[in-house]
Protein backbone atom coordinates (compact mmCIF):
# COMPACT_ATOMS: atom_id res chain seq x y z
CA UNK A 1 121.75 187.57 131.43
CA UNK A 2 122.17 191.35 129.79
CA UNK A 3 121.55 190.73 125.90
CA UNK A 4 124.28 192.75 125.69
CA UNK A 5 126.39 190.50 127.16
CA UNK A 6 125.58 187.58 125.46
CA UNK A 7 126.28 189.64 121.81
CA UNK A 8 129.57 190.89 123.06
CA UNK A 9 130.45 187.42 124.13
CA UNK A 10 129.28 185.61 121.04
CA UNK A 11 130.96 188.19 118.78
CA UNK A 12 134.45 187.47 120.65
CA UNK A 13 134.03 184.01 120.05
CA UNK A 14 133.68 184.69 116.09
CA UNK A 15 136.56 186.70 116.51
CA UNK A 16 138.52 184.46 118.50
CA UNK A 17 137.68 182.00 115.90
CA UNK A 18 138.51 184.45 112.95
CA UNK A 19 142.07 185.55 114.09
CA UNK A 20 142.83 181.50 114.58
CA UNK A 21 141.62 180.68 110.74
CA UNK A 22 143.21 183.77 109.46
CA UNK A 23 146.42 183.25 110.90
CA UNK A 24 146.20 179.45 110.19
CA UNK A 25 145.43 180.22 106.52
CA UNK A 26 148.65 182.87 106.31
CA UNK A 27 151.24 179.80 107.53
CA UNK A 28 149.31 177.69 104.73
CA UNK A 29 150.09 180.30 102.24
CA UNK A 30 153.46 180.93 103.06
CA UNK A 31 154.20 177.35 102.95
CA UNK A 32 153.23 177.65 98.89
CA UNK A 33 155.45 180.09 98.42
CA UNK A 34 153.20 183.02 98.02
CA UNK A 35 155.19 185.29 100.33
CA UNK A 36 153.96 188.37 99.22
CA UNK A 37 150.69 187.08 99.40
CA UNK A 38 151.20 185.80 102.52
CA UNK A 39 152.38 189.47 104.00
CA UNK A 40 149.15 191.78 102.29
CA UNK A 41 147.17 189.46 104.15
CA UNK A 42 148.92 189.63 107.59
CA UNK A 43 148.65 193.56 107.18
CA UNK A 44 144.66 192.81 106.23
CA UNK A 45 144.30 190.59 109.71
CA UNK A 46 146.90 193.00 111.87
CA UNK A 47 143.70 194.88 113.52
CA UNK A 48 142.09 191.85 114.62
CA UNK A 49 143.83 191.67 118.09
CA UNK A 50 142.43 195.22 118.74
CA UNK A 51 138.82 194.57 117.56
CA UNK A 52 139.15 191.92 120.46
CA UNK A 53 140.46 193.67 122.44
CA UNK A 54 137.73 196.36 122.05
CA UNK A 55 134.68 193.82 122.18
CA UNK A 56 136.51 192.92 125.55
CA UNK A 57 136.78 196.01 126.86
CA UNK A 58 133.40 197.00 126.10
CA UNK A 59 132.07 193.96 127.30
CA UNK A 60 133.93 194.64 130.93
CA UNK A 61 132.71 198.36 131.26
CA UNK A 62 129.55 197.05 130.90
CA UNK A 63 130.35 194.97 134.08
CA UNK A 64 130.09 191.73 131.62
CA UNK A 65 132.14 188.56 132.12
CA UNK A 66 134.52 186.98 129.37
CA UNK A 67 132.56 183.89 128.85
CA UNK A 68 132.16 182.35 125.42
CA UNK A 69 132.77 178.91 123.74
CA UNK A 70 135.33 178.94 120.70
CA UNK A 71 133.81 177.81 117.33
CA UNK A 72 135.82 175.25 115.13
CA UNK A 73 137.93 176.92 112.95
CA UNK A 74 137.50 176.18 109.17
CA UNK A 75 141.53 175.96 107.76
CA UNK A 76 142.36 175.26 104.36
CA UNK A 77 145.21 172.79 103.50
CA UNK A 78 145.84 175.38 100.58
CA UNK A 79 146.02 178.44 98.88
CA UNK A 80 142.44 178.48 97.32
CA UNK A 81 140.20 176.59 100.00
CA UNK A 82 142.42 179.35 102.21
CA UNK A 83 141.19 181.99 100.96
CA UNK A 84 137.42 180.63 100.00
CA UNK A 85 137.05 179.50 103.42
CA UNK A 86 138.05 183.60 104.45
CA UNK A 87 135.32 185.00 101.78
CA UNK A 88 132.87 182.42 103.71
CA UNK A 89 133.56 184.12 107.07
CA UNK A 90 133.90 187.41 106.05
CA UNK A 91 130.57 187.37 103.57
CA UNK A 92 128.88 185.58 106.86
CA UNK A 93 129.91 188.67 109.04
CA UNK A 94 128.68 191.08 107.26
CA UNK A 95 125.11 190.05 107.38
CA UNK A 96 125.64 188.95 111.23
CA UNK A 97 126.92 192.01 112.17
CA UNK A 98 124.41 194.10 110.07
CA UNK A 99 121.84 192.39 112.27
CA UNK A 100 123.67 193.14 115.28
CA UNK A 101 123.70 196.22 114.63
CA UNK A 102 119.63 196.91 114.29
CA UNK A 103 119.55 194.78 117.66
CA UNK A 104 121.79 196.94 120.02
CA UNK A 105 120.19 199.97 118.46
CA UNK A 106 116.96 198.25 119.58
CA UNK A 107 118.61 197.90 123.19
CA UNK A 108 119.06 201.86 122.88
CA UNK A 109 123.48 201.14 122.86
CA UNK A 110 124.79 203.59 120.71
CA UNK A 111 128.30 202.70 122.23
CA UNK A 112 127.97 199.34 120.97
CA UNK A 113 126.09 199.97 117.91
CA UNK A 114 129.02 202.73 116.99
CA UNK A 115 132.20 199.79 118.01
CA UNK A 116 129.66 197.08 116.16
CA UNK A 117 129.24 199.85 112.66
CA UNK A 118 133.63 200.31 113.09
CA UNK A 119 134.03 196.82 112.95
CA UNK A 120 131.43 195.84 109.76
CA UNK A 121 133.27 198.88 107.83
CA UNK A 122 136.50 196.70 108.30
CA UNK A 123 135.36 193.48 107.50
CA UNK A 124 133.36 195.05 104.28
CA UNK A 125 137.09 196.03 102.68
CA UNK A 126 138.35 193.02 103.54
CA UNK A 127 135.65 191.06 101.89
CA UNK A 128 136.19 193.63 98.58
CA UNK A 129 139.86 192.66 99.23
CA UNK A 130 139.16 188.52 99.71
CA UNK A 131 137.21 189.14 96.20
CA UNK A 132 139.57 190.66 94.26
CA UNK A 133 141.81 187.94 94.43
CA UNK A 134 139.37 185.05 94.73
CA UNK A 135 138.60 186.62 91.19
CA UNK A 136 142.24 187.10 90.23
CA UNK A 137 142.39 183.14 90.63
CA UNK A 138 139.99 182.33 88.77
CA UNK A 139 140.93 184.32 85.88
CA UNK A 140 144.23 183.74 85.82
CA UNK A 141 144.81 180.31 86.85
CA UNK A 142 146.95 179.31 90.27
CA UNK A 143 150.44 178.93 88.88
CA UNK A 144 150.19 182.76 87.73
CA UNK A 145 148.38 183.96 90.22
CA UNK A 146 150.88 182.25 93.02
CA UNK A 147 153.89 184.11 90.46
CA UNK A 148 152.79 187.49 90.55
CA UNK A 149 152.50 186.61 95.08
CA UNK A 150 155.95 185.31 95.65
């Protein structure tokens, strides 16, 4: 099989997988009440269905097939394991897709090393982003953290 392929199909799986927990972890938020919360980080997920889309679309004009296994989500039952569980994922992609990165360029892709370089400068704000308020919660405590998010 193209190594190409195979990357493009294993990074729709972690995206596939991403978009599920991310989604998953903004119903768990809403349900404590941090609305506001709840809505920065729908606008911080919104581009997920197009970086999929993408990865798809690359993958097809490559004459790939769609062919991957989905990985178990990791959901948090609340508001901290929530958004720990999304600094896990995103701190994981950044090194994964760093390294996918040197091996497409070693494949001489520039298409796919450019869509793969797009995608790592997205998940790098929103690991800044998960952070700041993994921070915020720790320095000020959950019941003001959740006030100043509701």
């Amino acid at each position: 099989m193209n190594p190409i392929h195979t990357l493009l199909n294993d990074l729709l799986a972690v995206y596939w997988k991403a978009l599920i927990q991310h989604r998953s972890h903004v119903a768990v938020i809403e349900s404590e009440g941090a609305s506001l919360l709840a809505s920065e980080m729908t606008a911080k997920i919104a581009d997920e269905p197009e970086t999929i889309e993408n990865l798809q679309n690359r993958l097809l004009d490559l004459g790939g097939v769609i062919h991957f296994t989905l990985p178990q989500p990791n959901i948090g039952t609340n508001l901290r394991e929530a958004l720990q569980n999304d600094y896990e994922l995103q701190k994981n992609a950044r090194s994964a897709l760093n390294k996918l990165v040197k091996q497409v360029s070693e494949l001489n892709d520039a298409t796919t090393r450019n869509l793969i370089e797009a995608i790592l400068a997205d998940e790098e704000e929103h690991l800044a982003w998960l952070e700041q308020e993994l921070n915020l919660l720790e320095k000020l405590g959950e019941p003001l953290y959740l006030s100043k998010r509701m």
